[in-house]
N, C-alpha and C. Protein backbone atom coordinates (compact mmCIF):
# COMPACT_ATOMS: atom_id res chain seq x y z
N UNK A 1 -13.49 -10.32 -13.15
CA UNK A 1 -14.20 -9.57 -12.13
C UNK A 1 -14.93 -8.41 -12.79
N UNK A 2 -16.41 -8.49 -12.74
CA UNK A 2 -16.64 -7.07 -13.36
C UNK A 2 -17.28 -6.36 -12.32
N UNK A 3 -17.28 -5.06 -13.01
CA UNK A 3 -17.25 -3.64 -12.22
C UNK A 3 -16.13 -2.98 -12.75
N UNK A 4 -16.04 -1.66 -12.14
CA UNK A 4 -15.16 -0.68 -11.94
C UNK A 4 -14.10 -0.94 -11.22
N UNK A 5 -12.94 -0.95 -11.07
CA UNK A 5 -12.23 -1.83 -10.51
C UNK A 5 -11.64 -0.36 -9.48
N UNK A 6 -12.08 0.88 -9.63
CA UNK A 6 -11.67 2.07 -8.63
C UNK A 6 -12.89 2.05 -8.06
N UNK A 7 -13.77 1.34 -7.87
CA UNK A 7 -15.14 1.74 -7.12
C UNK A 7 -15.00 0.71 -5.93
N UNK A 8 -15.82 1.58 -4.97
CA UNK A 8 -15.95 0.73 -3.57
C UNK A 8 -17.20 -0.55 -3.92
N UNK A 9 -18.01 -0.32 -4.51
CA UNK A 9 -18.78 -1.67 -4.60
C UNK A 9 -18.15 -2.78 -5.85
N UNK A 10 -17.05 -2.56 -6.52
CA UNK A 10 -15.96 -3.37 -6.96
C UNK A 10 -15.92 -4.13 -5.67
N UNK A 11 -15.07 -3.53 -4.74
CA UNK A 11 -14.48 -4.31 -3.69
C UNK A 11 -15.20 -4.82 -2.59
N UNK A 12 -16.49 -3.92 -2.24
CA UNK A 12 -17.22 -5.20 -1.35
C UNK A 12 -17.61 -5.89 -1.86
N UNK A 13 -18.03 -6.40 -3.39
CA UNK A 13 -18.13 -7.51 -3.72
C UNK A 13 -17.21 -8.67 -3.95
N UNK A 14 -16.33 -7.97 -4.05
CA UNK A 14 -14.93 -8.91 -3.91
C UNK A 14 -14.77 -9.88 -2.57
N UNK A 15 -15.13 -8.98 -1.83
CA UNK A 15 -15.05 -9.53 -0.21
C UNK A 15 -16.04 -10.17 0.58
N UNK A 16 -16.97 -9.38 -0.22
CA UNK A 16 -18.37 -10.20 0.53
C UNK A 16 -18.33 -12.01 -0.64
N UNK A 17 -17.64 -12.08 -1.58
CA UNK A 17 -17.57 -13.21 -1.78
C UNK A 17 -16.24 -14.36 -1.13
N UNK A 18 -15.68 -13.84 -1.32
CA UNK A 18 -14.16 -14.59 -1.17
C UNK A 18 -13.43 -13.81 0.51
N UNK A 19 -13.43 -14.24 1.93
CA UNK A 19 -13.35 -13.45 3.15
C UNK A 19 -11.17 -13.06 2.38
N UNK A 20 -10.43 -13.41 1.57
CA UNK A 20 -9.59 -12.99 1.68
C UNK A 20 -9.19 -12.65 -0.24
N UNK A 21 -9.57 -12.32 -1.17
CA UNK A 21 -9.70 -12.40 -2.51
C UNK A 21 -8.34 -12.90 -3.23
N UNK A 22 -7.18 -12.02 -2.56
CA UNK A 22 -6.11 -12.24 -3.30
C UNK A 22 -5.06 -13.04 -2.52
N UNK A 23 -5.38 -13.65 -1.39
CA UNK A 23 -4.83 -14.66 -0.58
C UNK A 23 -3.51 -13.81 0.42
N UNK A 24 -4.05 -12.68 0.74
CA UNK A 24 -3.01 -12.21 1.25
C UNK A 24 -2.22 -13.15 2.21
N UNK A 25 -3.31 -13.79 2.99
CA UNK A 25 -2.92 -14.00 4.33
C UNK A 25 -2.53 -16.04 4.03
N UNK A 26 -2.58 -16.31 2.97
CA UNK A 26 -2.26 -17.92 2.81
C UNK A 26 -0.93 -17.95 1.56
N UNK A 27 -0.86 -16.81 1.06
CA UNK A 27 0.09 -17.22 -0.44
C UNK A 27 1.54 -17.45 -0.34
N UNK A 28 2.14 -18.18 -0.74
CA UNK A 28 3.32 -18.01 -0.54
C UNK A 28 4.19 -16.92 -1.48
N UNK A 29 3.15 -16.24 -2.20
CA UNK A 29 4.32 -15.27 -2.92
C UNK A 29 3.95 -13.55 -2.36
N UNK A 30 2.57 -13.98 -1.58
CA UNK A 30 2.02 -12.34 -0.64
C UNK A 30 2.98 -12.57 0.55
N UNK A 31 3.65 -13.56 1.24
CA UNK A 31 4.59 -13.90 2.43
C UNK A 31 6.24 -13.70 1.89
N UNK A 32 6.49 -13.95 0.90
CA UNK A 32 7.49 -13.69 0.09
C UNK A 32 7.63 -12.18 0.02
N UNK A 33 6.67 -11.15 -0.74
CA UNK A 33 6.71 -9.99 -0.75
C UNK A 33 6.48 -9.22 -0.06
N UNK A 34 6.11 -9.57 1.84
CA UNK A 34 6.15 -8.93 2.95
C UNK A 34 7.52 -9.10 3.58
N UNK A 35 8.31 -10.27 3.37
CA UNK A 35 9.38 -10.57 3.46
C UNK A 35 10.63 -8.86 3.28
N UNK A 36 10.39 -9.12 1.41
CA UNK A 36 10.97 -8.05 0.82
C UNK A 36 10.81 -6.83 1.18
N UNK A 37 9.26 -6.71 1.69
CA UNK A 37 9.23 -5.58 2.18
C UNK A 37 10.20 -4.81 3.49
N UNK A 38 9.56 -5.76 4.11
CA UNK A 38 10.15 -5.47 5.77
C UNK A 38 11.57 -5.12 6.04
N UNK A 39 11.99 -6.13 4.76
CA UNK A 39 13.61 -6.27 4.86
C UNK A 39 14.02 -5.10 3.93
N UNK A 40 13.52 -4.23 3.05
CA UNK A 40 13.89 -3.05 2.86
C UNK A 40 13.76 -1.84 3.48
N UNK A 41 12.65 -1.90 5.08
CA UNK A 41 12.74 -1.21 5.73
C UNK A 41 14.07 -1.13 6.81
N UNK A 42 14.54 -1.86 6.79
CA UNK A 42 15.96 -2.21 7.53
C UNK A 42 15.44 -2.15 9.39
N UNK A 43 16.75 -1.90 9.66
CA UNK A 43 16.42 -1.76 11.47
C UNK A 43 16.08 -0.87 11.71
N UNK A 44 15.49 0.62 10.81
CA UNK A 44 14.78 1.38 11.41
C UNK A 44 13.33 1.50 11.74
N UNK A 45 13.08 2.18 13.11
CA UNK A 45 12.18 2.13 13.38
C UNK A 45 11.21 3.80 13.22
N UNK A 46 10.15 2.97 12.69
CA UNK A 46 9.39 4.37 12.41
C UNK A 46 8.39 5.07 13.23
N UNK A 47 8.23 6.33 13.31
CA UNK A 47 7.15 6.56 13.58
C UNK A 47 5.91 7.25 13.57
N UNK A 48 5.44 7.41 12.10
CA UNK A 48 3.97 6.93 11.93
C UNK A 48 3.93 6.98 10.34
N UNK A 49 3.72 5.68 10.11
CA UNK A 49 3.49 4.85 8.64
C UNK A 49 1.86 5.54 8.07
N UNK A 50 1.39 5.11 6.88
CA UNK A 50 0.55 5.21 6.28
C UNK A 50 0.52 4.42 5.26
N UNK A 51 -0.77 3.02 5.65
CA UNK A 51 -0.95 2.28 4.55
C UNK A 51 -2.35 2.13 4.14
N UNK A 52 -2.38 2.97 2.73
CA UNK A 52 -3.40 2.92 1.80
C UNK A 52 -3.56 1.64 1.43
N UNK A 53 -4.89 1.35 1.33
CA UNK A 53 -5.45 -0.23 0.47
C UNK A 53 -4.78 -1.42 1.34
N UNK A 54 -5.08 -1.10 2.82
CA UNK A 54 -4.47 -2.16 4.13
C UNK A 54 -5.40 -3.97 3.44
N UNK A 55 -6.20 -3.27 2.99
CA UNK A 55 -7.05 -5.14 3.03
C UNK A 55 -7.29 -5.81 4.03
N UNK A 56 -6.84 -6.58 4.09
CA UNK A 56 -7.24 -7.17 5.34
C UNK A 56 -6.18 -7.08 6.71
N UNK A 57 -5.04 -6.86 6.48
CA UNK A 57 -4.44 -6.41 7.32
C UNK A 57 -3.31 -6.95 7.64
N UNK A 58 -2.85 -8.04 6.91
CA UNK A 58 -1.59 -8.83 6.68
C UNK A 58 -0.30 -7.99 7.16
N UNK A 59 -0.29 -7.57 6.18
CA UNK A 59 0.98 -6.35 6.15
C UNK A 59 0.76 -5.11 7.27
N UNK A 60 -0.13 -4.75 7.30
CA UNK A 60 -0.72 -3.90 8.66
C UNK A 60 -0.04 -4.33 10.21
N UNK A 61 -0.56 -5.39 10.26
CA UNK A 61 0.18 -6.18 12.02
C UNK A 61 1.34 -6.50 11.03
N UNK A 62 2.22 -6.77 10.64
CA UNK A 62 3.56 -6.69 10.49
C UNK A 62 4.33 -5.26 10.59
N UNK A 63 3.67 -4.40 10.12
CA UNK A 63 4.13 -2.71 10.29
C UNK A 63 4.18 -2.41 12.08
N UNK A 64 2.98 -2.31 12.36
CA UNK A 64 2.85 -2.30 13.82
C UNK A 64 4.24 -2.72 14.79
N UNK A 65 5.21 -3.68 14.50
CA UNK A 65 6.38 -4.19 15.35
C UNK A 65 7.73 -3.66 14.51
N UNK A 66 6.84 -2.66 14.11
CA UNK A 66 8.83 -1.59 13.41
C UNK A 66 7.77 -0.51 13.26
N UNK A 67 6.76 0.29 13.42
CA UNK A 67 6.53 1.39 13.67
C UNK A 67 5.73 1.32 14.81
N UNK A 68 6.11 3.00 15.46
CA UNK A 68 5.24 3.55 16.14
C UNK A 68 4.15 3.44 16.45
N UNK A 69 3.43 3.61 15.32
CA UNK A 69 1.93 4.45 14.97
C UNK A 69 1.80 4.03 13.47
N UNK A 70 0.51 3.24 13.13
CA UNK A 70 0.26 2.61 11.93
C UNK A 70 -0.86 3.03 11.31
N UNK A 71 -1.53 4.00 10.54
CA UNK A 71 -2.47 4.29 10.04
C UNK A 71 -2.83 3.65 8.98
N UNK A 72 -3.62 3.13 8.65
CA UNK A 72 -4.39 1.74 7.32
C UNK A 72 -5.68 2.41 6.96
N UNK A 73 -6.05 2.19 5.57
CA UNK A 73 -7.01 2.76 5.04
C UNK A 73 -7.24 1.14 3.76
N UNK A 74 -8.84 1.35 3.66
CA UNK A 74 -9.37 0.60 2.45
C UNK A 74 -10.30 0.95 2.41
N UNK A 75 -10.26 1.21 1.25
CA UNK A 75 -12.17 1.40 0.43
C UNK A 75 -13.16 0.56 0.69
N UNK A 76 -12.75 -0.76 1.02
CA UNK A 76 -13.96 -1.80 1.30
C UNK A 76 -14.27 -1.87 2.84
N UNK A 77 -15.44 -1.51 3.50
CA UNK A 77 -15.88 -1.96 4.79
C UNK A 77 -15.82 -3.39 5.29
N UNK A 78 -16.04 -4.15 4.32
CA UNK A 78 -15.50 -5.14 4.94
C UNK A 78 -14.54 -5.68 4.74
N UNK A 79 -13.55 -5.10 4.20
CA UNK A 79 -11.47 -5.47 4.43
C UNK A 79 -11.38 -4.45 5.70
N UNK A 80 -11.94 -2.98 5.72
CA UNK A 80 -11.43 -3.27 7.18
C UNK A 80 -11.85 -3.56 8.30
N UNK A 81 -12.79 -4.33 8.20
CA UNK A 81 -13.60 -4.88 9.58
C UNK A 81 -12.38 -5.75 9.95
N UNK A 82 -12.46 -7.01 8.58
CA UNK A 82 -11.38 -7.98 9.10
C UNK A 82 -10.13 -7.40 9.36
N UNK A 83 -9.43 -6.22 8.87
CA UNK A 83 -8.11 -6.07 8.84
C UNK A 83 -8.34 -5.82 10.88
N UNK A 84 -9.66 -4.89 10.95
CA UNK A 84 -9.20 -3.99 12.60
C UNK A 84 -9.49 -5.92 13.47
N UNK A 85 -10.49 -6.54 12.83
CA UNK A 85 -10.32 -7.77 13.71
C UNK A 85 -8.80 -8.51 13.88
N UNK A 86 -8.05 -8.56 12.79
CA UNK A 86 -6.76 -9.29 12.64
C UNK A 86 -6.12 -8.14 13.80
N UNK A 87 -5.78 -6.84 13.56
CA UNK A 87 -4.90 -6.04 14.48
C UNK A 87 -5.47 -5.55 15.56
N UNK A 88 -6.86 -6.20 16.29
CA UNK A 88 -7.53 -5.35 17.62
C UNK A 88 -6.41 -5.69 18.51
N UNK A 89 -5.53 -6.50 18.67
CA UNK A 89 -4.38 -6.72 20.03
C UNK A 89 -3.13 -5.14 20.17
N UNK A 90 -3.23 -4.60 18.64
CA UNK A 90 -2.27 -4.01 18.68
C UNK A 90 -2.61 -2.28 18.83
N UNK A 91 -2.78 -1.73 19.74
CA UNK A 91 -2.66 -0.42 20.80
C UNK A 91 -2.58 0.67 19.14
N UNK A 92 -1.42 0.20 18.48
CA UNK A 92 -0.53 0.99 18.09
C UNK A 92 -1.44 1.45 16.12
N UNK A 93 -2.30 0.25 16.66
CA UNK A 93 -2.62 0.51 14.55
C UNK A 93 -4.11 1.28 14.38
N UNK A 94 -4.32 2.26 13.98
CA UNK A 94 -5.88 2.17 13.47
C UNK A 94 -6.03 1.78 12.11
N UNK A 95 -7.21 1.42 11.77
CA UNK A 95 -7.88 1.52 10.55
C UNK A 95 -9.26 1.86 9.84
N UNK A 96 -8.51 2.51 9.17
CA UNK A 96 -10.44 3.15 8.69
C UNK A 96 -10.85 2.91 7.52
N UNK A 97 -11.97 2.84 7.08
CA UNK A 97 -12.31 2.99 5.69
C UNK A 97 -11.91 4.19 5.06
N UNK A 98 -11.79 4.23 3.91
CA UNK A 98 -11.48 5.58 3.21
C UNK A 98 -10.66 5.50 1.45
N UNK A 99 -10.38 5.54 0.76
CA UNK A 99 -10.27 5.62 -0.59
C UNK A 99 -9.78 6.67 -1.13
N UNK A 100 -8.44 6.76 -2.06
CA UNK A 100 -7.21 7.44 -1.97
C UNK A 100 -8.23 7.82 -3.72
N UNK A 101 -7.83 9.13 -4.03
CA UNK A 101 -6.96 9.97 -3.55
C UNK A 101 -7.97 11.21 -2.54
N UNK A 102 -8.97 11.03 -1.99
CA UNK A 102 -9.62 11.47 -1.30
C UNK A 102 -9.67 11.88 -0.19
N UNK A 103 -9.29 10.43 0.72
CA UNK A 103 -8.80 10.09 1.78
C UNK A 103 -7.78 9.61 2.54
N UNK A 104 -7.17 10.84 2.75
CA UNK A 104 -5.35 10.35 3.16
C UNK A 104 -5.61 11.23 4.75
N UNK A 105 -4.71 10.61 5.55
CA UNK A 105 -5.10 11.11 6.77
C UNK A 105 -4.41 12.41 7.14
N UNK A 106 -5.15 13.01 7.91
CA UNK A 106 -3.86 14.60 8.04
C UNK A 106 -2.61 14.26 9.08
N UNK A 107 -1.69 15.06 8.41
CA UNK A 107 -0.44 15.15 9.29
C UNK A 107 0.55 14.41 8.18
N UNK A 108 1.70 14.53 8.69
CA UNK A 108 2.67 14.00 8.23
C UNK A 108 3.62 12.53 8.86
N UNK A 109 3.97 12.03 7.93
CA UNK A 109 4.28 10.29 7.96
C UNK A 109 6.12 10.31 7.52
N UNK A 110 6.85 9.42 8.13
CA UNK A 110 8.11 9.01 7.82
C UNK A 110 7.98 7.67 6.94
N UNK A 111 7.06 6.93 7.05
CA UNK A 111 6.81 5.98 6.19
C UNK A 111 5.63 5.68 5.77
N UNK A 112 5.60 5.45 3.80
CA UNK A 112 4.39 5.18 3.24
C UNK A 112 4.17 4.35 2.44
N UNK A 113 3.16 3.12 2.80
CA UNK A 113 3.04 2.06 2.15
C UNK A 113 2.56 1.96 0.82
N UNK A 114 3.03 2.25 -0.09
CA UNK A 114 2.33 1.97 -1.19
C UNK A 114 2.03 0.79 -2.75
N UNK A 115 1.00 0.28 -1.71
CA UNK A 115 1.68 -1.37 -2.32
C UNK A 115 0.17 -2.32 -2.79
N UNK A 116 0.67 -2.58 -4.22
CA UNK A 116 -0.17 -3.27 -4.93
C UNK A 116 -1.29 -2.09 -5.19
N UNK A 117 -1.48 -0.88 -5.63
CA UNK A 117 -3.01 -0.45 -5.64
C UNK A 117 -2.56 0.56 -6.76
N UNK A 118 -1.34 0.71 -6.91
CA UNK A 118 -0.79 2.13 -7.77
C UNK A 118 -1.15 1.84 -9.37
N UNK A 119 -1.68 0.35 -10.20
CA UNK A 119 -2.22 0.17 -11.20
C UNK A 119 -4.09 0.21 -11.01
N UNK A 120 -4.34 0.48 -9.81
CA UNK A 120 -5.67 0.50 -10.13
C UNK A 120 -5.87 2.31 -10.81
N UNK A 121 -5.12 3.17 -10.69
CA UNK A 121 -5.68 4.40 -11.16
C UNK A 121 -5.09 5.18 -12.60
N UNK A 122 -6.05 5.72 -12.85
CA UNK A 122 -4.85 6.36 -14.49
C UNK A 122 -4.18 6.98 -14.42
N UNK A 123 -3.21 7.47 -15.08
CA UNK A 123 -2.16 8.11 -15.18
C UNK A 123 -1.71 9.09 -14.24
N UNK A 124 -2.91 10.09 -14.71
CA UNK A 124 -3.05 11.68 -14.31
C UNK A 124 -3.29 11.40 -12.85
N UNK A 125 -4.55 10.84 -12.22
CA UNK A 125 -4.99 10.56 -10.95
C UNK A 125 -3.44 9.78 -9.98
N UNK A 126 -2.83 9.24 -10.56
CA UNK A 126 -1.82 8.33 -10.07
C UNK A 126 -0.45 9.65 -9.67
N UNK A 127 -0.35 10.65 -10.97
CA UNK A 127 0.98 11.36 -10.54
C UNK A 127 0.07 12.20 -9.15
N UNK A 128 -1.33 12.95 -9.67
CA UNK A 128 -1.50 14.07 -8.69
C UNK A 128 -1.71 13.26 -7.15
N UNK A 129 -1.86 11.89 -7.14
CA UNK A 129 -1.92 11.01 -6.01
C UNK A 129 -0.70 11.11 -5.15
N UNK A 130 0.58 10.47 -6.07
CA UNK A 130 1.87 10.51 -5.78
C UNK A 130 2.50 11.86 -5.28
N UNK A 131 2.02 12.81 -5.53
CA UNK A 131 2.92 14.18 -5.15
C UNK A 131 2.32 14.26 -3.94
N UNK A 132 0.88 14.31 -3.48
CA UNK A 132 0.42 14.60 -2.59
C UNK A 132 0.96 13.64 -1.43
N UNK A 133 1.33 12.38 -1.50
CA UNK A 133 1.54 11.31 -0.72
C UNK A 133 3.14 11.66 -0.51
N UNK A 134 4.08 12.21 -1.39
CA UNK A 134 5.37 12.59 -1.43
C UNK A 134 5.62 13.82 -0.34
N UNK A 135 4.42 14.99 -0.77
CA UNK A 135 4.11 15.86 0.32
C UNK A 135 4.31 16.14 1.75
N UNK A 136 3.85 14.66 2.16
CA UNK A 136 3.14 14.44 3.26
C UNK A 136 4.67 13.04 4.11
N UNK A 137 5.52 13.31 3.61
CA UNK A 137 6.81 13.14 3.80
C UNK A 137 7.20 13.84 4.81
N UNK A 138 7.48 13.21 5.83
CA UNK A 138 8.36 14.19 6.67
C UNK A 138 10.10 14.03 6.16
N UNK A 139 11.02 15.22 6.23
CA UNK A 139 12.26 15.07 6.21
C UNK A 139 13.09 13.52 6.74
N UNK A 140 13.24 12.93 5.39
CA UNK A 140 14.32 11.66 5.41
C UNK A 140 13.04 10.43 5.28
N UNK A 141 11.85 10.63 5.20
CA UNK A 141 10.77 9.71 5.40
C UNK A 141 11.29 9.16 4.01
N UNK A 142 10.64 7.51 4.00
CA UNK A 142 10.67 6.68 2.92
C UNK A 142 9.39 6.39 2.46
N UNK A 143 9.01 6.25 0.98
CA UNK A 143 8.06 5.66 0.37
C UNK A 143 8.41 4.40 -0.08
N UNK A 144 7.94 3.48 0.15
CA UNK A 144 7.93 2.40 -0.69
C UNK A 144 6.94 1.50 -2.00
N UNK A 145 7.21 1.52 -2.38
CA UNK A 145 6.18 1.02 -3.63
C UNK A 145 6.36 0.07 -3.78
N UNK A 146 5.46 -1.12 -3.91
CA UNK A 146 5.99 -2.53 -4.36
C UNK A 146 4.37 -3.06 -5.24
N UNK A 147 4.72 -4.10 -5.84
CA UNK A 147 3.67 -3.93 -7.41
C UNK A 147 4.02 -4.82 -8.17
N UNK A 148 2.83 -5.93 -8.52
CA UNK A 148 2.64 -7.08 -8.97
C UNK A 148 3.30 -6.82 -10.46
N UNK A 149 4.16 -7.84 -11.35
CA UNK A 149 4.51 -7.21 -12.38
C UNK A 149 3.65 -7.99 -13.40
N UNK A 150 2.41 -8.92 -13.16
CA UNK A 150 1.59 -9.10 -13.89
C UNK A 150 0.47 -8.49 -14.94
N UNK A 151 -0.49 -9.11 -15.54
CA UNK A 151 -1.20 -8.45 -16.42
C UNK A 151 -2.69 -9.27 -15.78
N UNK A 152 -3.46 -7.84 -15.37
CA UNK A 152 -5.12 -8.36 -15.24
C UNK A 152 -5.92 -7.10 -15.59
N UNK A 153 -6.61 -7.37 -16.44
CA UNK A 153 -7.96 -6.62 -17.12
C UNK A 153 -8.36 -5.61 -16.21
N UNK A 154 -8.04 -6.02 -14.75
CA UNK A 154 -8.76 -4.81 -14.04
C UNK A 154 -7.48 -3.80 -13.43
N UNK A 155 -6.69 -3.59 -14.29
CA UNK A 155 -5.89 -2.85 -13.71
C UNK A 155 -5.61 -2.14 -15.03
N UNK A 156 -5.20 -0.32 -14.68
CA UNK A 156 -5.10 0.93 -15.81
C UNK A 156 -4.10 0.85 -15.94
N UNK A 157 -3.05 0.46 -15.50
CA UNK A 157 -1.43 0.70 -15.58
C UNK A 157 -0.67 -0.77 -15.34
N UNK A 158 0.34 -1.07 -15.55
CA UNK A 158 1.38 -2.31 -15.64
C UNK A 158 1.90 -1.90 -14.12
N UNK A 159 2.34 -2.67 -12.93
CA UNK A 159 3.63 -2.32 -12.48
C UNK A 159 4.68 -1.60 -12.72
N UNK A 160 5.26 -1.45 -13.71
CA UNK A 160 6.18 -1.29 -14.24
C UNK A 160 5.97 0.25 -14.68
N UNK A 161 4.30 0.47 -14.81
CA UNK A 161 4.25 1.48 -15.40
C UNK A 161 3.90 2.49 -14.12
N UNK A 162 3.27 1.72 -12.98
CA UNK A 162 2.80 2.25 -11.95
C UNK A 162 5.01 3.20 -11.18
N UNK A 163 5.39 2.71 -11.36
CA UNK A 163 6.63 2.51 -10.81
C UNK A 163 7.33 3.78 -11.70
N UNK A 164 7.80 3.77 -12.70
CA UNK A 164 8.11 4.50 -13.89
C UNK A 164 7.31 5.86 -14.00
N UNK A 165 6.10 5.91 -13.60
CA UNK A 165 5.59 7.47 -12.92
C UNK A 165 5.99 7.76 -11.74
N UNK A 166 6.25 7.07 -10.77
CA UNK A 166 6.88 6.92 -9.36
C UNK A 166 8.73 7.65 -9.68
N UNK A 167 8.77 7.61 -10.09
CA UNK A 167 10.42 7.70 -10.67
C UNK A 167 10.70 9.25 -10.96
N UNK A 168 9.36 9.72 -11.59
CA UNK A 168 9.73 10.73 -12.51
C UNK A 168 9.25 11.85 -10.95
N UNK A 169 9.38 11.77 -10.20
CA UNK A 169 9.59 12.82 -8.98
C UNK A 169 10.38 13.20 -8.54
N UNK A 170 10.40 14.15 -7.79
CA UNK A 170 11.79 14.91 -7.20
C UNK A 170 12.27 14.04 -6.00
N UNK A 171 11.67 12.68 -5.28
CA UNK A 171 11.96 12.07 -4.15
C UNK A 171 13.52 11.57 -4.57
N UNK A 172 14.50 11.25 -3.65
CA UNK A 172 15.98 10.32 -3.98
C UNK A 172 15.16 9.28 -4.37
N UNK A 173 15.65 8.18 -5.44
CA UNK A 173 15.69 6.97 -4.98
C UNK A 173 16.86 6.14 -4.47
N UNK A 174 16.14 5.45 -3.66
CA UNK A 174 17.33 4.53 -2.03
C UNK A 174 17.44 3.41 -2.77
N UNK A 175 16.67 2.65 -3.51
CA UNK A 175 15.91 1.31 -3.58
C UNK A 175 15.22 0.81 -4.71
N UNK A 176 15.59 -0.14 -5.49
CA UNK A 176 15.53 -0.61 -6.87
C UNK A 176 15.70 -2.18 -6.47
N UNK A 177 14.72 -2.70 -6.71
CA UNK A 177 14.15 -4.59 -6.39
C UNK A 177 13.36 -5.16 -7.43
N UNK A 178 14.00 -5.80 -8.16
CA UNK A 178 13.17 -6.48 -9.17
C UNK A 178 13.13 -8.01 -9.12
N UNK A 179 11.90 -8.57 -8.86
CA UNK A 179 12.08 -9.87 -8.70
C UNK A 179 11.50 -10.63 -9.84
N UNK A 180 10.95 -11.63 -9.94
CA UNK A 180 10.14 -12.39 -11.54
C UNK A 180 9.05 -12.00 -11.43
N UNK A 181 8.09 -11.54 -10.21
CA UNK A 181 6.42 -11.43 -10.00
C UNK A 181 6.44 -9.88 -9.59
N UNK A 182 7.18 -9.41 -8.61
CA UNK A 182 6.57 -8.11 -8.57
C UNK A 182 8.21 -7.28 -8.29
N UNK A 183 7.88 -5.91 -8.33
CA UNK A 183 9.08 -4.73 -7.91
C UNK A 183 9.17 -4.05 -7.21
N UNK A 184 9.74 -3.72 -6.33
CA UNK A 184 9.80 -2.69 -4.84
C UNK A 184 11.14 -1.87 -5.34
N UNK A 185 10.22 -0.38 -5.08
CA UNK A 185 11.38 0.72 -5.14
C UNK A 185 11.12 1.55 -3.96
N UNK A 186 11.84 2.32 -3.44
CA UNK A 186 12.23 2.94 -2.14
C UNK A 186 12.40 4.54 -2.75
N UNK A 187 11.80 5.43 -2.21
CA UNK A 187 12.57 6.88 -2.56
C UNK A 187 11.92 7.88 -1.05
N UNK A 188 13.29 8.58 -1.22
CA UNK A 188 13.78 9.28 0.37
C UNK A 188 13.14 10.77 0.36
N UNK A 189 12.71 11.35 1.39
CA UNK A 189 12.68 12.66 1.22
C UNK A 189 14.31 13.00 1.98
N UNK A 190 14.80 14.13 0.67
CA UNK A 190 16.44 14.05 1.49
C UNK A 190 15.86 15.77 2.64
């Protein structure tokens, strides 16, 4: 894929070619890792999530029926056309365009999605990302991180490495998941 892989015309070209790029909505290992997800949110119910880099919206209408109030963000206009087309039934979700670390919505969140996007940025941009998103924690709120443990050219950081800066914060961690393809970790504001 060339381009800039942090730029918004990276990703509408991504989309304006392929209506779903990374198969969110057909894969059996993106259904697998919503699985993991959900099921590390347990039976609580939240209320009001924040998911950066929504895409098309897979994981978005799954949030919506264990939270409140679902806020979704993507850099590409057209991931979230389709994502608000996939979730227009649901009252409860917006989504906007917008591109982290820029655009994070105001107010404070008990839960924050942060999943698959934490190797698109470098190092430095990734911790001052993470504190701010840690910030914005309300008391006992969870972050979750989950992150392909593959290798592609268009990504600055490993999983592993995205995760391993994730670590080095003052949040608890709840939650340590390592599977063969990707890793989900959990950390609490106590």
């Amino acid at each position: 894929m060339p381009g800039d892989p942090s730029s918004q015309t990276f990703y509408e070209k991504m989309y304006a070619g392929v209506a779903d790029p990374w198969a969110f909505a057909t894969s059996p290992y993106e259904h697998y890792r919503y699985t993991r997800i959900l099921n590390a949110l347990g039976q609580r119910h939240y209320q009001r999530a924040f998911e950066p880099g929504c895409s098309i919206g897979v994981l978005t209408e799954q949030l919506a029926f264990v939270c409140a109030h679902v806020e979704a963000t993507d850099i590409s206009t057209i991931a979230v056309s389709r994502a608000q087309d996939r979730c227009r039934a649901l009252p409860n979700v917006i989504i906007k365009q917008g591109g982290l670390p820029d655009q994070i919505p105001d107010g404070m969140f008990d839960l924050i999605i942060f999943s698959e996007i934490g190797y698109y940025f470098d190092r430095e941009t990734l911790v001052s990302l993470a504190q701010e998103l840690f910030n914005r924690l309300r008391s006992e709120g969870m972050f979750l991180a989950v992150h392909w443990l593959g290798v592609s050219p268009d990504h600055r950081l490993t999983g592993d490495q995205v995760h391993e800066l994730l670590e080095a914060t003052i949040l608890a961690p709840t939650r340590w998941e390592r599977y063969e393809s990707f890793r989900l970790d959990c950390w609490s504001r106590a």
